[in-house]
C-alpha atoms as a PDB file:
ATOM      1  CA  UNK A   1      85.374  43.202  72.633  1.00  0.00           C
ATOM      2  CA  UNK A   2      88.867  43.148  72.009  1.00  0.00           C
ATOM      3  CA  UNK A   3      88.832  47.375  70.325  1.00  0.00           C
ATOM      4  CA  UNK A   4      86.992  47.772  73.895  1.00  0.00           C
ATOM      5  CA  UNK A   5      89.524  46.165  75.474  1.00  0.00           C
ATOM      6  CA  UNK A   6      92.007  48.140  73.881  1.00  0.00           C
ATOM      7  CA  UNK A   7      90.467  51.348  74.325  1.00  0.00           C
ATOM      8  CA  UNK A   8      90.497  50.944  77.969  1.00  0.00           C
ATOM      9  CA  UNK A   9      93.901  50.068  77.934  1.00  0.00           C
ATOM     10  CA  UNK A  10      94.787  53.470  75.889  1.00  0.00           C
ATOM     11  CA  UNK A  11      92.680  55.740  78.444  1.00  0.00           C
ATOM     12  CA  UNK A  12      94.485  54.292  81.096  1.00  0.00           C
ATOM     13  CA  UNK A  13      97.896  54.677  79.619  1.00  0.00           C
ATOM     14  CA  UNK A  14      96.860  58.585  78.771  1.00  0.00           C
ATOM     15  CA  UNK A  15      96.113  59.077  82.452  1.00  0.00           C
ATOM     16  CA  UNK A  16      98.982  57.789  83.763  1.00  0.00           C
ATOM     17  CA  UNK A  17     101.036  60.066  81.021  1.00  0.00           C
ATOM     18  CA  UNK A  18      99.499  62.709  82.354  1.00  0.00           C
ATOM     19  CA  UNK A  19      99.580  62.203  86.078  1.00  0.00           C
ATOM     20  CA  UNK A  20     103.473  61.872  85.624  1.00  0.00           C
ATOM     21  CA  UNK A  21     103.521  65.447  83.480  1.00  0.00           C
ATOM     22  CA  UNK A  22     101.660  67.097  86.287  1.00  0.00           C
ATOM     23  CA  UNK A  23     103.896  65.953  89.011  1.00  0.00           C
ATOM     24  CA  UNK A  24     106.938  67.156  87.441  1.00  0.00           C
ATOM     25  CA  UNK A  25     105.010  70.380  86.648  1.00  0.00           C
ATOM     26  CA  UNK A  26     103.788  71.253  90.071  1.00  0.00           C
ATOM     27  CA  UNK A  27     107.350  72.167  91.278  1.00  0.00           C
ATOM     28  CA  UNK A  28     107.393  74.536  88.424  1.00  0.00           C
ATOM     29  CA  UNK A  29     104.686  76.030  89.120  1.00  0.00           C
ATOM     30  CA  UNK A  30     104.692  75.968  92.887  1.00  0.00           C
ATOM     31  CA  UNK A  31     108.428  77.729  92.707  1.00  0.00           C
ATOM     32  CA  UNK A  32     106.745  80.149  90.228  1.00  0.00           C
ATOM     33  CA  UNK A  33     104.162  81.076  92.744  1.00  0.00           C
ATOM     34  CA  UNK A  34     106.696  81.335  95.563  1.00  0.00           C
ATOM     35  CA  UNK A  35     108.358  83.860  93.395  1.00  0.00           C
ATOM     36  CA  UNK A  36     105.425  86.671  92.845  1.00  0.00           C
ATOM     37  CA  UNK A  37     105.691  89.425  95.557  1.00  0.00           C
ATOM     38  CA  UNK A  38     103.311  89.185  98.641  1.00  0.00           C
ATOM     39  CA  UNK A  39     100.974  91.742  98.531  1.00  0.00           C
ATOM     40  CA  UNK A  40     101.737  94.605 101.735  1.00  0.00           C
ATOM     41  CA  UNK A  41      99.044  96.598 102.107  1.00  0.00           C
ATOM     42  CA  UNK A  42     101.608  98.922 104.331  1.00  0.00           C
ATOM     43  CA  UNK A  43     103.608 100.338 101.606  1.00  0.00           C
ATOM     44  CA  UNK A  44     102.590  98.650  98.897  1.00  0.00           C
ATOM     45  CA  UNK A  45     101.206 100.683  95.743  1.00  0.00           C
ATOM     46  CA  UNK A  46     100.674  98.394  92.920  1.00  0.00           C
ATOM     47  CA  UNK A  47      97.265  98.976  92.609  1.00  0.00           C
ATOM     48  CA  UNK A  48      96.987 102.403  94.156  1.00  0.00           C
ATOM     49  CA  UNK A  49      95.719 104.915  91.354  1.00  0.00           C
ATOM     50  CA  UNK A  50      99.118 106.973  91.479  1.00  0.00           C
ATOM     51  CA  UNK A  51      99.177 110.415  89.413  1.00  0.00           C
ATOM     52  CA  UNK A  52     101.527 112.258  91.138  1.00  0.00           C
ATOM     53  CA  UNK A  53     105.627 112.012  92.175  1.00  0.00           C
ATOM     54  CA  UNK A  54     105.983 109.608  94.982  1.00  0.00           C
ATOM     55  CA  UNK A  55     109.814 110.507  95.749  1.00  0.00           C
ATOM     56  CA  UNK A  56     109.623 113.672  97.845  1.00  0.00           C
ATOM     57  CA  UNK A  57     110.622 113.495 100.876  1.00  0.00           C
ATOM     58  CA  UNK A  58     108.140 115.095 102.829  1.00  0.00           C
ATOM     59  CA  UNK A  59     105.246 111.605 101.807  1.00  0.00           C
ATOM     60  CA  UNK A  60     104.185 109.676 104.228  1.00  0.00           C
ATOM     61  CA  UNK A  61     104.807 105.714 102.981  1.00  0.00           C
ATOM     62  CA  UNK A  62     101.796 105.116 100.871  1.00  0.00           C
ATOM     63  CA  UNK A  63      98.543 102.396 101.721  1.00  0.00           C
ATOM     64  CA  UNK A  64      98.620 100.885  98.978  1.00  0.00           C
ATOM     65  CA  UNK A  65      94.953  99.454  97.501  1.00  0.00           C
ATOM     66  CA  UNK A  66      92.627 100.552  94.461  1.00  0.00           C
ATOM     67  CA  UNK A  67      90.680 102.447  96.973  1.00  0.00           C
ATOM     68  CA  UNK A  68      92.857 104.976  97.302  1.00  0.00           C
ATOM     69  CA  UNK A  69      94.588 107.887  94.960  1.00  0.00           C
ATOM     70  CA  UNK A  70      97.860 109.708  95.059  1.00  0.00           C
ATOM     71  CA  UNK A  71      97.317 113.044  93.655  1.00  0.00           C
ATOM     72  CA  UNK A  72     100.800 115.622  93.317  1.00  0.00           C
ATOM     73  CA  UNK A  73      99.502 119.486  92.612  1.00  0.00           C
ATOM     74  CA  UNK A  74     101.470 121.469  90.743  1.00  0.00           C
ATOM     75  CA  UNK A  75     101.515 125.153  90.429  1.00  0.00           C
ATOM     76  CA  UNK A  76     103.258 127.741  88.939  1.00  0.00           C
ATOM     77  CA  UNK A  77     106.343 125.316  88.223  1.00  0.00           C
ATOM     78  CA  UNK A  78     106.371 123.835  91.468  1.00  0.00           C
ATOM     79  CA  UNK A  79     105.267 121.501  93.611  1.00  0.00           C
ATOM     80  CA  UNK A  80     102.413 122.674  95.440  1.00  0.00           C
ATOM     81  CA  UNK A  81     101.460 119.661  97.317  1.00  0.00           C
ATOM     82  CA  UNK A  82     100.294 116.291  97.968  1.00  0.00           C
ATOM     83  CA  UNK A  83      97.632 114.049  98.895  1.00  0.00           C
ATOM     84  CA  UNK A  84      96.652 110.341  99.604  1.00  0.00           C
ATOM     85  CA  UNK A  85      92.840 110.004  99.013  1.00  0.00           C
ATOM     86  CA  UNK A  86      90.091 107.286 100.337  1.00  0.00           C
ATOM     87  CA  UNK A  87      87.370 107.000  98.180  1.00  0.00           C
ATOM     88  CA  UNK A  88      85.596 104.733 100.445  1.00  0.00           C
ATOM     89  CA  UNK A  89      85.859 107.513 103.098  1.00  0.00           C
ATOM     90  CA  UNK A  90      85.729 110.391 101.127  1.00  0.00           C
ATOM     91  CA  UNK A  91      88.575 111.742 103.197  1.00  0.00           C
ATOM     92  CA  UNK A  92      92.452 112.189 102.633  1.00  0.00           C
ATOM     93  CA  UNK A  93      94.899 110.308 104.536  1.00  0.00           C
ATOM     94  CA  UNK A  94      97.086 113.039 104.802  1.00  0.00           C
ATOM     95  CA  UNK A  95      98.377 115.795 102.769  1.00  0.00           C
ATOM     96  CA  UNK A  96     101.884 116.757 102.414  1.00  0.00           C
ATOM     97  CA  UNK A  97     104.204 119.647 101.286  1.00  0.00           C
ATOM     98  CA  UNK A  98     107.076 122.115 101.540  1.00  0.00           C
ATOM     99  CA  UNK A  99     108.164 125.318 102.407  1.00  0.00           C
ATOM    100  CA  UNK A 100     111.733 126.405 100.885  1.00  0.00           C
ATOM    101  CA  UNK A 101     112.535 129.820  99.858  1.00  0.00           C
ATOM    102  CA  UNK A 102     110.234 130.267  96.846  1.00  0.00           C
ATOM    103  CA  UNK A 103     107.064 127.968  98.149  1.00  0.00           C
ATOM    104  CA  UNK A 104     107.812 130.215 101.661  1.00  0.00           C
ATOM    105  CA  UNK A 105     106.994 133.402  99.668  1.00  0.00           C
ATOM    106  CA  UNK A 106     103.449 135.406 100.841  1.00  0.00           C
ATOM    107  CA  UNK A 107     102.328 137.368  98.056  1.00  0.00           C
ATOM    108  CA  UNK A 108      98.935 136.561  97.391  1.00  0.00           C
ATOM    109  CA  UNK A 109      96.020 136.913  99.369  1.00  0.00           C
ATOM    110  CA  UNK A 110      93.024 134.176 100.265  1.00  0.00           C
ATOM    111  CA  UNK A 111      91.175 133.061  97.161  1.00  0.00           C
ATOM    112  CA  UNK A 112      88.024 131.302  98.311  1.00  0.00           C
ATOM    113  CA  UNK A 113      88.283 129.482  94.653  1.00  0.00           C
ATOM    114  CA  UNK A 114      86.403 126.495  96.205  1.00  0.00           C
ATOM    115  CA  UNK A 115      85.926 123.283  93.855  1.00  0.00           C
ATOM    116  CA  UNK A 116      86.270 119.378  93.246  1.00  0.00           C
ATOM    117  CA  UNK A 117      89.468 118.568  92.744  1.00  0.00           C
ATOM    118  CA  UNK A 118      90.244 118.162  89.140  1.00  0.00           C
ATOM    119  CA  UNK A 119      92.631 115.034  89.824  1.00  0.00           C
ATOM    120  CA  UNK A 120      89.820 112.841  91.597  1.00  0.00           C
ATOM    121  CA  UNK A 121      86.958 111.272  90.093  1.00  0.00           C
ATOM    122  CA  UNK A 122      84.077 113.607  90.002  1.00  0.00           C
ATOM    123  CA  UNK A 123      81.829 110.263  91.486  1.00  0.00           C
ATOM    124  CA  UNK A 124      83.429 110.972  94.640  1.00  0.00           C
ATOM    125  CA  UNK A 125      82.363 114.759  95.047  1.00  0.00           C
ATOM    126  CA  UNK A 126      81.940 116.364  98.871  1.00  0.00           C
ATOM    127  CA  UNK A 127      81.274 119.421  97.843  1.00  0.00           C
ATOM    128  CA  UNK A 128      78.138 119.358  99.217  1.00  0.00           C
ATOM    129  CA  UNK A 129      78.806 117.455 102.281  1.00  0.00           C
ATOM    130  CA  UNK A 130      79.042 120.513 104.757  1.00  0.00           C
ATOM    131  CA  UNK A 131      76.339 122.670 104.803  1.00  0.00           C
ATOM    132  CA  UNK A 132      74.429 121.844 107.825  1.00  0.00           C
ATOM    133  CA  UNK A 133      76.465 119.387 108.860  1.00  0.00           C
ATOM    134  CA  UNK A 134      77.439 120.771 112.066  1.00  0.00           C
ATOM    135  CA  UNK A 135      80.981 120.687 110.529  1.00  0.00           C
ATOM    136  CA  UNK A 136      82.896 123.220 108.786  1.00  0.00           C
ATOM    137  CA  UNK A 137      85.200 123.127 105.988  1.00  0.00           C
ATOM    138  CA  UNK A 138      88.408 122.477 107.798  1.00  0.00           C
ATOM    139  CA  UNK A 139      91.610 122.509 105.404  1.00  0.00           C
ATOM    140  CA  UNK A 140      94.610 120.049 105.944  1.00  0.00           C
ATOM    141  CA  UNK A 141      97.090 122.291 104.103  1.00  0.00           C
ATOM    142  CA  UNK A 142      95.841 126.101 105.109  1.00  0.00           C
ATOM    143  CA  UNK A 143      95.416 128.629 102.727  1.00  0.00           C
ATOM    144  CA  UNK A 144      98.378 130.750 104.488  1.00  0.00           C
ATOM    145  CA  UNK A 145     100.247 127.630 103.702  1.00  0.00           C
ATOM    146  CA  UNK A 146     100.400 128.406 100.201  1.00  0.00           C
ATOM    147  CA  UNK A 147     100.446 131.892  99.409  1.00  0.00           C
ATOM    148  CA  UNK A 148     103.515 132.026  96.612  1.00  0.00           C
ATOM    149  CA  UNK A 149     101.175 132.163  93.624  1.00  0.00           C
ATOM    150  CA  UNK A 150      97.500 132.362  93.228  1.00  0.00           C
ATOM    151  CA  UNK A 151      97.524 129.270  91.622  1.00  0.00           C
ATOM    152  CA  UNK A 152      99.095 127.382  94.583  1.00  0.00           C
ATOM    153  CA  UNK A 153      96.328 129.354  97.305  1.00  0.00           C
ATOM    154  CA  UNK A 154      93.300 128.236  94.868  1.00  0.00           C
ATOM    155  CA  UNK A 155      94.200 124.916  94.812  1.00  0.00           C
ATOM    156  CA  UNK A 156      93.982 124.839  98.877  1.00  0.00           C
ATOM    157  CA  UNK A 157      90.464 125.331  98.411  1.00  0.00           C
ATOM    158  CA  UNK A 158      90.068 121.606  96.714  1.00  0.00           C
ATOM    159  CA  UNK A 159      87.473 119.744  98.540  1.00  0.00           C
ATOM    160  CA  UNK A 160      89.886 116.232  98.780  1.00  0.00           C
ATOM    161  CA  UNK A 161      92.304 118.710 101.130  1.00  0.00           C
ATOM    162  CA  UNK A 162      88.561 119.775 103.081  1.00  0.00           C
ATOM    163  CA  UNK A 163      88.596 117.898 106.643  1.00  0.00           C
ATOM    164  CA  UNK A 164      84.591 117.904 108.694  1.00  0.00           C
ATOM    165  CA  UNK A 165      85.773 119.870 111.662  1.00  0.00           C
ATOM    166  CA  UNK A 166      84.437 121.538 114.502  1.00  0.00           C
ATOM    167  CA  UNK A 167      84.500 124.904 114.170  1.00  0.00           C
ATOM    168  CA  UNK A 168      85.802 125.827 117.746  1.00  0.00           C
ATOM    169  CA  UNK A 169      89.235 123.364 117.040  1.00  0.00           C
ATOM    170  CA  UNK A 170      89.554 124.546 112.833  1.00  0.00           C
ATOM    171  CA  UNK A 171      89.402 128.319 114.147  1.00  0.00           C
ATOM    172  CA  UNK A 172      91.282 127.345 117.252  1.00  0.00           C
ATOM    173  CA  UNK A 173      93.904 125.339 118.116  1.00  0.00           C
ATOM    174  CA  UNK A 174      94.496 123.907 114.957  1.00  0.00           C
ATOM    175  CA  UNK A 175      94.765 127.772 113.640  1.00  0.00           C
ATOM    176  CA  UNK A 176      97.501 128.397 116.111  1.00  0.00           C
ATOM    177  CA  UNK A 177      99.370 125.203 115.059  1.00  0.00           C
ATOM    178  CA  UNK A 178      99.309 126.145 111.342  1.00  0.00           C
ATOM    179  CA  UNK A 179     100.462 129.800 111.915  1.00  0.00           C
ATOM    180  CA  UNK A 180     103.163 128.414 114.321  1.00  0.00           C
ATOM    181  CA  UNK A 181     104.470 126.065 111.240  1.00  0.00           C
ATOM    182  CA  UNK A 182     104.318 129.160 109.138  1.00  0.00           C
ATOM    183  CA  UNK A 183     106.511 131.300 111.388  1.00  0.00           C
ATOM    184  CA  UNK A 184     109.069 129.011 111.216  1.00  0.00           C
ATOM    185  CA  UNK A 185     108.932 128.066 107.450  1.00  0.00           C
ATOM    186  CA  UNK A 186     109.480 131.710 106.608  1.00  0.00           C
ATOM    187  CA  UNK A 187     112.447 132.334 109.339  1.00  0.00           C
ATOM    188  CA  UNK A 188     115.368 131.687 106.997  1.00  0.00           C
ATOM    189  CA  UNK A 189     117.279 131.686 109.998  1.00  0.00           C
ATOM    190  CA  UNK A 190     115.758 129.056 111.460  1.00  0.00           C
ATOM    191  CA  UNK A 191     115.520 126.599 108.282  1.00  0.00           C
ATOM    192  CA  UNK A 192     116.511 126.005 104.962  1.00  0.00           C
ATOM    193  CA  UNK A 193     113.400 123.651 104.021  1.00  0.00           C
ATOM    194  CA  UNK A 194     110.461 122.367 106.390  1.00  0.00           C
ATOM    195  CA  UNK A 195     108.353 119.709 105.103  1.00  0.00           C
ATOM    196  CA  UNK A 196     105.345 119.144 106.413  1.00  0.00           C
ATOM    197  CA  UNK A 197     102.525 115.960 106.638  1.00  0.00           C
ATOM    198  CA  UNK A 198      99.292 116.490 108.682  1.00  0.00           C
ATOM    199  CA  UNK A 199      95.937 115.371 108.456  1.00  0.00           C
ATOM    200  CA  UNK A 200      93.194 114.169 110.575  1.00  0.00           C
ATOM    201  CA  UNK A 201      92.715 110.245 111.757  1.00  0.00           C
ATOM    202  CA  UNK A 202      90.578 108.050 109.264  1.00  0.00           C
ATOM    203  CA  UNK A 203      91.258 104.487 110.584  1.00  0.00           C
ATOM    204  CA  UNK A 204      88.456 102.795 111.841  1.00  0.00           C
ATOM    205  CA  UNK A 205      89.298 102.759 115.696  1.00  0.00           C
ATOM    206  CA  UNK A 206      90.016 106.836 115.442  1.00  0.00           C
ATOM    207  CA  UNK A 207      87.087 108.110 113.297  1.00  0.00           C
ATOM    208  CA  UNK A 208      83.460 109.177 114.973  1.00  0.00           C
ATOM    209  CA  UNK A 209      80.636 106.604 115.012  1.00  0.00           C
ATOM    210  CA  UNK A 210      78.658 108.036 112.389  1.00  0.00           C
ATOM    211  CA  UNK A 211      79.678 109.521 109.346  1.00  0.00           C
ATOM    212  CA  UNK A 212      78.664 112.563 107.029  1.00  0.00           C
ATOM    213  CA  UNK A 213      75.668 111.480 104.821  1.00  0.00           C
ATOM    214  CA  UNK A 214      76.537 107.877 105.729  1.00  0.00           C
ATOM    215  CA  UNK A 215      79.548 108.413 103.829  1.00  0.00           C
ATOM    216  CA  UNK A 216      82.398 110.809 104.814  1.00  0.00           C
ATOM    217  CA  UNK A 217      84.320 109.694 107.867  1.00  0.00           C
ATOM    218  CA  UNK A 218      84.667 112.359 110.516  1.00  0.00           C
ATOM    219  CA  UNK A 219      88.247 112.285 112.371  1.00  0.00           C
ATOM    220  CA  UNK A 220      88.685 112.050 116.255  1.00  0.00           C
ATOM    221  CA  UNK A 221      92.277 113.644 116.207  1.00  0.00           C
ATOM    222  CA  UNK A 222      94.270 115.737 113.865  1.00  0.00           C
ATOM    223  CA  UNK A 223      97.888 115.816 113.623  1.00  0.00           C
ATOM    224  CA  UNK A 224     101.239 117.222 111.821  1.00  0.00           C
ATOM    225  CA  UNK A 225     105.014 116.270 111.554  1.00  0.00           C
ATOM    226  CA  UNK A 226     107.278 118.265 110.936  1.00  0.00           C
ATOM    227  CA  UNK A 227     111.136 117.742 109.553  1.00  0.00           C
ATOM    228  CA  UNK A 228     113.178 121.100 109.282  1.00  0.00           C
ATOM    229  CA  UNK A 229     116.786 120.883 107.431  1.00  0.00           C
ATOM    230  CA  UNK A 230     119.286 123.515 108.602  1.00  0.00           C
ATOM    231  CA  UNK A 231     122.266 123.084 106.091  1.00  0.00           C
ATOM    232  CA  UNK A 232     122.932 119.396 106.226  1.00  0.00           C
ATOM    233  CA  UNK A 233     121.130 118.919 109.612  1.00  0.00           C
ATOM    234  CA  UNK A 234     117.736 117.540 109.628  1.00  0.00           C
ATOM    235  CA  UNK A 235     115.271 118.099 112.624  1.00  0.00           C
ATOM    236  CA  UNK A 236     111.788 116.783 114.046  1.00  0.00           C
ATOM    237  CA  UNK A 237     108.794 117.341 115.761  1.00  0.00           C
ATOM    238  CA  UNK A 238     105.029 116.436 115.828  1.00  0.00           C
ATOM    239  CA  UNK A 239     101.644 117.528 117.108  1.00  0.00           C
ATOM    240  CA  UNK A 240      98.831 115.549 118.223  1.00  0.00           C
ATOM    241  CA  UNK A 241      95.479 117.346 119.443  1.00  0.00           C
ATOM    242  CA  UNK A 242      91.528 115.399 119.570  1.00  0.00           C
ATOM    243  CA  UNK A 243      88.931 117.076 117.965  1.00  0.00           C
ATOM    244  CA  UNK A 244      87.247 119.510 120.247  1.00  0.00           C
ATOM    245  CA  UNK A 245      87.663 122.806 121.554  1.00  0.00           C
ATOM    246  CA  UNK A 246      90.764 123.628 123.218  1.00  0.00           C
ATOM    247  CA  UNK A 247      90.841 126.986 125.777  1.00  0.00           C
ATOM    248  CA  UNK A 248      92.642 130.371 124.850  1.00  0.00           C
ATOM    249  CA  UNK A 249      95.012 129.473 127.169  1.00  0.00           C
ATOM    250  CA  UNK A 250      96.632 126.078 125.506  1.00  0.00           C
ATOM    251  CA  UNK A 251     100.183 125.885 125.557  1.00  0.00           C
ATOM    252  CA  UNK A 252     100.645 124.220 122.058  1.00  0.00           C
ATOM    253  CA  UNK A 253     104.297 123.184 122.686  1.00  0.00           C
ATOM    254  CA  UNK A 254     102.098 120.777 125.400  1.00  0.00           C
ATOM    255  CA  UNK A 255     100.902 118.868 122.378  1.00  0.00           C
ATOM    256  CA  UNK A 256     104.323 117.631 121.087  1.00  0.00           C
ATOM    257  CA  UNK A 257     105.318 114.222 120.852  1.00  0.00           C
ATOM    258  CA  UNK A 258     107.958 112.294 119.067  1.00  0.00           C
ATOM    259  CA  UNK A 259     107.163 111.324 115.487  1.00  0.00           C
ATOM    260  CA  UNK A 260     107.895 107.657 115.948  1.00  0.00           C
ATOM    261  CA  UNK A 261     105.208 108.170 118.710  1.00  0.00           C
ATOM    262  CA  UNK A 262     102.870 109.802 116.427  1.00  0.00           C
ATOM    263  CA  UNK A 263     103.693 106.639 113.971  1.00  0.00           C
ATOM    264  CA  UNK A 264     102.777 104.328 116.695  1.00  0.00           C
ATOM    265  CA  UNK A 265      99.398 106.009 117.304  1.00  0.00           C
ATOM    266  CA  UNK A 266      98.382 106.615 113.728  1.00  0.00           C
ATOM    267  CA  UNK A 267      99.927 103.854 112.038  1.00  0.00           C
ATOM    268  CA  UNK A 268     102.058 105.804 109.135  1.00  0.00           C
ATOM    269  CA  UNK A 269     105.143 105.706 108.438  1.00  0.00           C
ATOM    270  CA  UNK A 270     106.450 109.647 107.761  1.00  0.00           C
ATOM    271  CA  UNK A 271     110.187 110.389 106.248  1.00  0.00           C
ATOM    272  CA  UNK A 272     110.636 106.861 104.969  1.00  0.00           C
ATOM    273  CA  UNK A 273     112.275 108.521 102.317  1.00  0.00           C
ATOM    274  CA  UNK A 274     115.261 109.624 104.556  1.00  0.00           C
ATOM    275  CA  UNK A 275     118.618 107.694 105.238  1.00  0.00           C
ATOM    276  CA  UNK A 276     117.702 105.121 108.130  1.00  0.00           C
ATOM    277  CA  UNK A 277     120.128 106.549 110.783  1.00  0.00           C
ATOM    278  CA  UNK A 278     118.724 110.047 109.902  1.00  0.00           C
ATOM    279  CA  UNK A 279     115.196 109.052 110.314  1.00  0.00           C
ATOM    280  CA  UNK A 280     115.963 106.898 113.177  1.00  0.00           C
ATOM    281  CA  UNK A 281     117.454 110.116 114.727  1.00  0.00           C
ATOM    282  CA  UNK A 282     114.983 112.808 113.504  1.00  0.00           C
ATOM    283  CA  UNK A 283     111.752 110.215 114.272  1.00  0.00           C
ATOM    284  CA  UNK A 284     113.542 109.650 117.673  1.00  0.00           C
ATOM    285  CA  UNK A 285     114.464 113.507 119.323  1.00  0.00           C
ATOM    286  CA  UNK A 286     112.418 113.893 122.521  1.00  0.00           C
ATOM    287  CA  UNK A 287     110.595 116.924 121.613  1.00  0.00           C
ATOM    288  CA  UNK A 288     110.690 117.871 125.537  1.00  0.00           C
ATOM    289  CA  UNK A 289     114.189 117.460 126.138  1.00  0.00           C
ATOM    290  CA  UNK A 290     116.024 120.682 126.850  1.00  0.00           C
ATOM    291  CA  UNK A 291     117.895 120.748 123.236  1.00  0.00           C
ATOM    292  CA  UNK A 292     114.445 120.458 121.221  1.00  0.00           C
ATOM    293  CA  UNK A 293     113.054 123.283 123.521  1.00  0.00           C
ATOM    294  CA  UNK A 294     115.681 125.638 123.046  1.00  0.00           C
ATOM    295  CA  UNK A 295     115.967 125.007 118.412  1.00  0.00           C
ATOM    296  CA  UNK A 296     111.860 124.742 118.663  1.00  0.00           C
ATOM    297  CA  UNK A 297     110.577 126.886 121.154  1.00  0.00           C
ATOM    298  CA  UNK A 298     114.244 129.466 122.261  1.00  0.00           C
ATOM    299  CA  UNK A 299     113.245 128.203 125.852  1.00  0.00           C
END
């Protein structure tokens, strides 16, 4: 009775030992969780599958998430350009890029090299998403875009920088847009550098009901924004058009907006990179006032 007795009184001694050591260690531990970093999907990369340089300036801010990759092509000792991929959309974000002198250069004609890209998981393959679809091959960064090496052009032709799009908008408006961009990233008088991000919408709210094989999302709008540097002057604009067939007679300067308007509708942040009184400037410019007529459009 009396080792009972003093058993008891040793159990309860141990509890109350360790009730007091986890008092004074919740503190500790409560200031050590108060110290991680909150995960930010906006922004936040940590577990984003990153293989690429996320310092240009021409990236939109990245989604963060282990559903998506952020691919950088190289080619021909340059930066060709880059991508932020959904896996569980089978669609890019948005691809991004750069004209200056040497990516500007048009010496190689259209390849038609069409494959998987080599920097996404093979698992993920569209490549045979199209045909019949009702949807063509649209790309996000045009062949014309990158015509400096053949290298560069043949890795347009990547399925991840492939968009499902009507054939009456890929052939048609959007056409026009992308040779528009392409005049001016070639007129050395008009800019030193343009960098470019465009893609079409994926969010939930902006994509069509039903998607390609159950899978691949198909946008409602497509988009670009554009920041030109002249010296040590930096410049913006952006384009906004829905998916469908605009007429012949489209004015395309009609589609502008700001790009802190296109943020607003699309949720990205573009040129976060930039100084914060030059993006708040560039992301700000009323694209129909009469000074971004005349640099844009010499009306």
């Amino acid at each position: 009775m009396k080792k009972l007795t003093l058993l008891i009184a040793v159990a309860a001694l141990g509890i109350l030992v360790y009730k007091q050591m986890a008092k004074e260690a919740a503190p500790a531990e409560q200031a050590s969780t108060q110290a991680l970093p909150s995960y930010s999907p906006q922004g936040a990369i940590e577990d984003e599958i990153i293989n690429g340089d996320t310092t240009l300036l021409e990236l939109p801010r990245l989604a963060g998430g282990n559903n998506n990759y952020f691919v950088t092509h190289r080619a021909s000792g340059k930066v060709n350009y880059s991508l932020e991929y959904d896996v569980t959309k089978l669609h890019s974000r948005w691809v991004a890029f750069s004209f200056d002198a040497a990516t500007a250069e048009d010496n190689v004609r259209r390849s038609d090299a069409w494959s998987w890209d080599p920097k996404i998981p093979a698992a993920y393959d569209t490549s045979n998403f199209f045909r019949r679809s009702g949807y063509s091959r649209g790309h996000l960064v045009a062949s014309e875009d990158r015509t400096f090496s053949q290298a560069a052009n043949e890795q347009t032709f990547y399925y991840t920088n492939m968009s499902p799009q009507l054939q009456t908008h890929n052939a048609g408006i959007w056409h026009r847009l992308e040779n528009r961009v392409q005049e001016w990233a070639r007129d050395r008088a008009f800019c030193d550098q343009l960098y470019v991000a465009k893609g079409g919408t994926i969010r939930d709210d902006q994509v069509e009901a039903e998607r390609i094989k159950g899978k691949m999302v198909v946008p409602r709008y497509y988009w670009m924004a554009l920041l030109m540097k002249k010296g040590k002057t930096y410049e913006g604009i952006a384009f906004l058009t829905e998916h469908r067939n605009y007429g012949k007679g489209e004015h395309i300067d009609r589609l502008t907006l700001s790009i802190r308007e296109l943020e607003q509708f699309t949720g990205l942040d573009f040129f976060y990179h930039l100084p914060d009184d030059i993006e708040q400037a560039v992301e700000t410019t009323d694209p129909h006032s009469a000074a971004s007529r005349r640099l844009w459009w010499q009306q």
